[in-house]
C-alpha atoms as a PDB file:
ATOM      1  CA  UNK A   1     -34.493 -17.298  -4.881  1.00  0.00           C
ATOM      2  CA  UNK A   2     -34.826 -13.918  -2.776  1.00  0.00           C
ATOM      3  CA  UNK A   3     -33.608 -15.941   0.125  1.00  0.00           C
ATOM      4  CA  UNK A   4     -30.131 -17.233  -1.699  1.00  0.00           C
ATOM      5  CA  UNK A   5     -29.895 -13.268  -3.143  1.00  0.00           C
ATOM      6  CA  UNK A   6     -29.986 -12.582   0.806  1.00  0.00           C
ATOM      7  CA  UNK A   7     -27.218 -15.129   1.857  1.00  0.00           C
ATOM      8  CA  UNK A   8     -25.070 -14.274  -0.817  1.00  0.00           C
ATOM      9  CA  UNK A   9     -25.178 -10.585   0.116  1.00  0.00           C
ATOM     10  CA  UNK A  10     -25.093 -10.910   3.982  1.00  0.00           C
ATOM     11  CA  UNK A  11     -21.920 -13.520   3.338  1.00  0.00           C
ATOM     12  CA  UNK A  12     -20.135 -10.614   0.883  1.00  0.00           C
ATOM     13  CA  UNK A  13     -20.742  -8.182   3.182  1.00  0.00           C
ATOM     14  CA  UNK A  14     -19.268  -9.752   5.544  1.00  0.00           C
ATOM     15  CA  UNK A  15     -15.849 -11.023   3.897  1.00  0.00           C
ATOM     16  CA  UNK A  16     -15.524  -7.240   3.247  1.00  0.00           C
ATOM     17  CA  UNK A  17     -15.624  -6.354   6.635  1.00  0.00           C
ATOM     18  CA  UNK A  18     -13.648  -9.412   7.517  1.00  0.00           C
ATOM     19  CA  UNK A  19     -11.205  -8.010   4.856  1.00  0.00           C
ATOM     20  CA  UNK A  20     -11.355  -4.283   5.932  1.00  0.00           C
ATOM     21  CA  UNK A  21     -10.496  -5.388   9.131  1.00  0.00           C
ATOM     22  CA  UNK A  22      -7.632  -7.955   8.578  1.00  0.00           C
ATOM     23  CA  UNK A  23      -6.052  -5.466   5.927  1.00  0.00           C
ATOM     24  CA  UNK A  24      -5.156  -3.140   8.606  1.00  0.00           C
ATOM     25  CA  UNK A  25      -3.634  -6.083  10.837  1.00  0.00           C
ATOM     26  CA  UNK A  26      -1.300  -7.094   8.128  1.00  0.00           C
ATOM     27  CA  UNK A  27      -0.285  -3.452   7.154  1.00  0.00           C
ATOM     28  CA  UNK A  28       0.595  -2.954  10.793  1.00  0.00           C
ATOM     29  CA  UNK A  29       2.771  -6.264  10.993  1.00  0.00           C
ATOM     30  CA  UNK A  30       5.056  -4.800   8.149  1.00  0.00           C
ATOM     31  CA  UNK A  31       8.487  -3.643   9.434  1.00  0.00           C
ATOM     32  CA  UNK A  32      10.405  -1.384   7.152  1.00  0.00           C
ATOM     33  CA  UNK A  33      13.972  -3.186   8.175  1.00  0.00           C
ATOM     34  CA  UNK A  34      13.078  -6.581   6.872  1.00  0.00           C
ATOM     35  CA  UNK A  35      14.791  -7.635   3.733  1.00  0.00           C
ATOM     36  CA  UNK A  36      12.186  -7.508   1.014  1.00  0.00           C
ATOM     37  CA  UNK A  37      12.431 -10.187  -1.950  1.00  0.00           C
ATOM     38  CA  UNK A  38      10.237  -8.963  -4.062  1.00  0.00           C
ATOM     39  CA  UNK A  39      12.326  -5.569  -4.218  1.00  0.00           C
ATOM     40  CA  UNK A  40      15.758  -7.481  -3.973  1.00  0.00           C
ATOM     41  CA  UNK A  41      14.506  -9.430  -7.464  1.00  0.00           C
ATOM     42  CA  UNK A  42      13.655  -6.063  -8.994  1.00  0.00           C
ATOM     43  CA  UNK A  43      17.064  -4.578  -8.261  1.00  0.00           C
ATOM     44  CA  UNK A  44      18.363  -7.470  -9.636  1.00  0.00           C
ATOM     45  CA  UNK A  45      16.566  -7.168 -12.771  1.00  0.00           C
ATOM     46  CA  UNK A  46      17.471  -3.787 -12.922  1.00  0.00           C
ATOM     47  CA  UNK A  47      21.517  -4.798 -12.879  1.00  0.00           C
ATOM     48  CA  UNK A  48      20.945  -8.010 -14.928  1.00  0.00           C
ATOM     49  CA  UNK A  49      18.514  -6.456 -18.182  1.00  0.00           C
ATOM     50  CA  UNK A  50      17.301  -2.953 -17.309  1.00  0.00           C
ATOM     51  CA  UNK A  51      20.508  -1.475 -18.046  1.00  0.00           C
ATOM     52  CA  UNK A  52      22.410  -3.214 -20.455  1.00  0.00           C
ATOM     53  CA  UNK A  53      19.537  -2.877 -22.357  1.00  0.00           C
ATOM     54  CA  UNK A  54      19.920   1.115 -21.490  1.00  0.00           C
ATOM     55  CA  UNK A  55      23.477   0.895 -23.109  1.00  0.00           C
ATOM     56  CA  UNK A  56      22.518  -1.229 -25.843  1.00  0.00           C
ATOM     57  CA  UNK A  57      19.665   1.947 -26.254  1.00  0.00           C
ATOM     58  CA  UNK A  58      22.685   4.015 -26.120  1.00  0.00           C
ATOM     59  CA  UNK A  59      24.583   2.765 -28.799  1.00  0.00           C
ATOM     60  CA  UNK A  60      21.778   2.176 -31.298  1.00  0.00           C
ATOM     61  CA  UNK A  61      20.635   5.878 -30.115  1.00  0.00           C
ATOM     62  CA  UNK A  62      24.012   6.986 -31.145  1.00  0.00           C
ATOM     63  CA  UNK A  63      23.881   5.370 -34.713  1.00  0.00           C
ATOM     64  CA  UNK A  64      20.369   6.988 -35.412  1.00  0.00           C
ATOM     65  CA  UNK A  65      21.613  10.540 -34.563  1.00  0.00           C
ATOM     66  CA  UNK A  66      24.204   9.895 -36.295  1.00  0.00           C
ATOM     67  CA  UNK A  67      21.809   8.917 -39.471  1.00  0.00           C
ATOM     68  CA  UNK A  68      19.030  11.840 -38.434  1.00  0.00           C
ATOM     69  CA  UNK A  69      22.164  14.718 -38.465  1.00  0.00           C
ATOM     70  CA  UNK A  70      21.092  15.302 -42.005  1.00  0.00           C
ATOM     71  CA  UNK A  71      17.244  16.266 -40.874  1.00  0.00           C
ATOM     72  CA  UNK A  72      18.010  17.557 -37.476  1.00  0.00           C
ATOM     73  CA  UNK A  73      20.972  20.460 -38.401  1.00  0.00           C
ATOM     74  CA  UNK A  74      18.371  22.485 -40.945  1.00  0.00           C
ATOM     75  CA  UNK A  75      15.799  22.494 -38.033  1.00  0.00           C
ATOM     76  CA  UNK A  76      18.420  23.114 -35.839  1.00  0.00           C
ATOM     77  CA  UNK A  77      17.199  20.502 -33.228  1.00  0.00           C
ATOM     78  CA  UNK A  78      20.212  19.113 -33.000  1.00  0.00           C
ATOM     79  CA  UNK A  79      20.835  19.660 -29.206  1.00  0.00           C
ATOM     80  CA  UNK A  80      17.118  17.735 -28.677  1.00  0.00           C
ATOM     81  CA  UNK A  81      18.057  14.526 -30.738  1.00  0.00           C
ATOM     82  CA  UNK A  82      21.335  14.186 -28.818  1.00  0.00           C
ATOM     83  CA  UNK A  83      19.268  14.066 -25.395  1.00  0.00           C
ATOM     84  CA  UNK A  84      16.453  11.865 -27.038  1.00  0.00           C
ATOM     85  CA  UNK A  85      19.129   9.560 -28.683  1.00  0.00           C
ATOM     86  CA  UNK A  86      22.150   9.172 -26.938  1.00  0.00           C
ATOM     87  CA  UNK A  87      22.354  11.409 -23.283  1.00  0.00           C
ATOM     88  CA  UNK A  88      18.921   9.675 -21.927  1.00  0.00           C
ATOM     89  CA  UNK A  89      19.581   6.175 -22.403  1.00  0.00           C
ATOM     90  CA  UNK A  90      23.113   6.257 -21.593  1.00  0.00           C
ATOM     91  CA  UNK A  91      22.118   8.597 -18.173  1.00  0.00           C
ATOM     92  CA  UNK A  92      19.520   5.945 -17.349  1.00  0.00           C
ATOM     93  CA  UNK A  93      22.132   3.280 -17.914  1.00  0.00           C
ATOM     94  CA  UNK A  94      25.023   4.999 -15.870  1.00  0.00           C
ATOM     95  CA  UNK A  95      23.983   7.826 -13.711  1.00  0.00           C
ATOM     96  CA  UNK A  96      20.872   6.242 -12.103  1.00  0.00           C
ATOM     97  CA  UNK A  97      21.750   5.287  -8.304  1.00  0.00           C
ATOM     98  CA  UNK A  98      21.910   1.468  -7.493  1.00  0.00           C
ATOM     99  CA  UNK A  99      19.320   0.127  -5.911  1.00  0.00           C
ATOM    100  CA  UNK A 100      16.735   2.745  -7.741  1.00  0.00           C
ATOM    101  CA  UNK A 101      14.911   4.684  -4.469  1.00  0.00           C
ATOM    102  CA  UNK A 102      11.861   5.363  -6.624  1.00  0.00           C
ATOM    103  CA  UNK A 103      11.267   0.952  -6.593  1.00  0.00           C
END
């Protein structure tokens, strides 16, 4: 049993320096000017759902301040339930820059 502990160990140690190794190979071979699909399918997404959802956000945003107006002038908060509800959803639908740089 001690000696299958030992192969099991020497043969993990090893894929880890196999990997350690071959990590740095393939982070090398990455060129920055290659299209990339895996960020082309996020922009995509981000067109397609992100931000129609962020003006459908909008919209319902909009009816709820209208609704919390009631609650929000007496606390005069009224300026930080129009940013929550209706100038942040809209901003992230509209004023974002396409593709997002932060992706």
């Amino acid at each position: 049993m001690k000696r299958v502990k030992t192969i099991i160990s020497l043969v993990l140690a090893l894929l880890m320096v196999v990997g350690v190794v071959s990590s740095a190979g393939w982070a090398a071979d990455f060129s920055w000017d290659e299209k990339d699909p895996v960020t082309d399918g996020w922009n995509i997404m981000d067109l397609l759902l992100a931000r129609p959802i962020g003006i459908a956000a909008g919209v319902f945003g909009t009816a709820v301040f209208i609704l919390a107006l009631p609650f929000t002038v007496p606390t005069k908060s009224v300026e930080d339930a129009a940013q929550t509800f209706i100038v942040k959803p809209f901003s992230f639908s509209f004023a974002r820059q396409f593709p997002d740089e932060d992706m």
